[in-house]
Protein backbone atom coordinates (compact mmCIF):
# COMPACT_ATOMS: atom_id res chain seq x y z
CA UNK A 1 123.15 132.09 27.22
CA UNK A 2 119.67 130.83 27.43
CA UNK A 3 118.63 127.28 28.17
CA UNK A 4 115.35 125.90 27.59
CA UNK A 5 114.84 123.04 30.52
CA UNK A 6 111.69 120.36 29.92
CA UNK A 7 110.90 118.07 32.86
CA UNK A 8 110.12 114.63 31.89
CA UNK A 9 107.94 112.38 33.39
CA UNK A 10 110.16 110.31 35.41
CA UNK A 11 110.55 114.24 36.58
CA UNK A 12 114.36 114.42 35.44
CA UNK A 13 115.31 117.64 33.83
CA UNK A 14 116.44 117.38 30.19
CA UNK A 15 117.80 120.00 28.39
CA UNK A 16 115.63 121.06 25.28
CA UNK A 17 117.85 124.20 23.78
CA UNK A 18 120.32 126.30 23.86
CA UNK A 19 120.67 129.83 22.63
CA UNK A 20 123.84 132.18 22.57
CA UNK A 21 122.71 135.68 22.43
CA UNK A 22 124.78 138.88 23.10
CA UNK A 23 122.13 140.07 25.69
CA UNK A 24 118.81 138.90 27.39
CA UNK A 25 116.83 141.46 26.32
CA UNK A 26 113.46 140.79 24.98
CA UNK A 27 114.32 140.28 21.51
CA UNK A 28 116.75 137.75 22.46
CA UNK A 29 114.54 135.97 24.24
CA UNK A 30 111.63 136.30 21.86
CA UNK A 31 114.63 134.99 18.88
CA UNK A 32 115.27 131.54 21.34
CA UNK A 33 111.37 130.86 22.39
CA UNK A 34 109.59 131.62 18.20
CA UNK A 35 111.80 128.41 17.13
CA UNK A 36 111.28 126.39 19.85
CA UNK A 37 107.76 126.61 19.60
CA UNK A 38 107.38 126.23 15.85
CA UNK A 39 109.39 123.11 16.48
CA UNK A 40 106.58 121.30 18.04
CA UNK A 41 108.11 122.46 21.97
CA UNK A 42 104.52 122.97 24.12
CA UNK A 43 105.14 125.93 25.89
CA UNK A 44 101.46 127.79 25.80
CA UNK A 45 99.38 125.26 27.71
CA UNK A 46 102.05 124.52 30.63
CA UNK A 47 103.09 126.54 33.45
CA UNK A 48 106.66 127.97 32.47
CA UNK A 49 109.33 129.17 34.88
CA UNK A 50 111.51 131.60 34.17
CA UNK A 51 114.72 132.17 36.76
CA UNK A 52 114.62 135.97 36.58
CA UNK A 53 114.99 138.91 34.43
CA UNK A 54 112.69 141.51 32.63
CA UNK A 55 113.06 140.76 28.96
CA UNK A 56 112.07 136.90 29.55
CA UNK A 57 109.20 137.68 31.19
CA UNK A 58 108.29 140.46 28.47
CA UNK A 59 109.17 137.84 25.62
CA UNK A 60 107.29 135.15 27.40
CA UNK A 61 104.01 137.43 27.87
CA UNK A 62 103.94 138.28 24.16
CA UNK A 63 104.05 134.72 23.21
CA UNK A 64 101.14 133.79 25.65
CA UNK A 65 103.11 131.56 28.03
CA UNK A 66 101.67 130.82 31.56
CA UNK A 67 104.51 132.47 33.09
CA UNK A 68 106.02 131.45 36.58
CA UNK A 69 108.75 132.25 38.91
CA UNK A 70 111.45 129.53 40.22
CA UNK A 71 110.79 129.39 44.00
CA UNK A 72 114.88 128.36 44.19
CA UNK A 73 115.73 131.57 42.01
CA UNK A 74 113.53 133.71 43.55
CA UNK A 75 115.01 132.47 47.39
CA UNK A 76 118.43 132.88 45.79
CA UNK A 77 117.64 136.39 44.45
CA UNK A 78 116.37 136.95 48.30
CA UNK A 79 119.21 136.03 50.06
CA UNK A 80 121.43 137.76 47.53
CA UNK A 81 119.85 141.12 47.35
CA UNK A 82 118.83 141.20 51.25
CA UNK A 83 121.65 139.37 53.20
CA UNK A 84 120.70 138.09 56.62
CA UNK A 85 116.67 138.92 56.35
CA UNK A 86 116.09 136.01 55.24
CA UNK A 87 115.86 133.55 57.75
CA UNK A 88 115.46 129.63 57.82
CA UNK A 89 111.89 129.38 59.05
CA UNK A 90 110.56 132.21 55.81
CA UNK A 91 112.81 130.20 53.46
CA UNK A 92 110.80 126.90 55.17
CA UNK A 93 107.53 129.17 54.47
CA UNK A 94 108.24 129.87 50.94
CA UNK A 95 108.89 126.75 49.89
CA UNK A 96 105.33 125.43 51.65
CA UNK A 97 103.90 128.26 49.45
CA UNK A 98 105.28 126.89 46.20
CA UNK A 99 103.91 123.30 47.05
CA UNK A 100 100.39 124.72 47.71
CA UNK A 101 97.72 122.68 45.48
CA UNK A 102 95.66 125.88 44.95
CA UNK A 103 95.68 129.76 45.49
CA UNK A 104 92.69 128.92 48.22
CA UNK A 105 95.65 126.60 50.20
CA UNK A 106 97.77 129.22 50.07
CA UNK A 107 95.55 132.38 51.25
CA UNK A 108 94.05 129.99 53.90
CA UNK A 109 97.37 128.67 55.87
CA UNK A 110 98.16 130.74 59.58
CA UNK A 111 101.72 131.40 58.58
């Protein structure tokens, strides 16, 4: 299943589409963005996330989105695939990362 999220700007999360597909490969994915798009949805001139996976990022890139990872995801992914490493204060770290204002906040902090 793939779900298409938009965030509103009250910043609630409303759900924009939903595709069944028998895999997420990348002609899945490319099958559940092409319609959204040429139904008015802006995807190429906002940052998009993407959770995980290969073929969404492959299917984004050929469609010219600004692609993104989920900080959450990509912490979840972490903790999933390296249990115990890591630790409270690098999760705290992360997440200071993804709130950076620019790439020059982010290279410059003594973490």
């Amino acid at each position: 299943m793939l779900i298409l999220v938009g965030r509103v700007g009250n910043n609630k999360n409303v759900v924009m589409a939903v595709g069944l597909v028998p895999s997420e490969n990348t002609a899945d994915c490319q099958w559940f963005l092409l319609p959204c798009m040429k139904a008015g949805i802006e995807m190429t001139d906002v940052p998009f996330f993407m959770d995980r996976g290969k073929a969404g990022i492959a299917a984004g890139s050929t469609l010219g989105l600004q692609l993104h990872f989920c900080t959450r995801h990509i912490i979840d992914n972490v903790k999933k695939n390296f249990k115990g490493r890591l630790t409270a204060d690098l999760e705290k770290k992360l997440y200071q990362i993804q709130r950076s204002k620019c790439v020059k906040s982010t290279m410059t902090r003594s973490w």
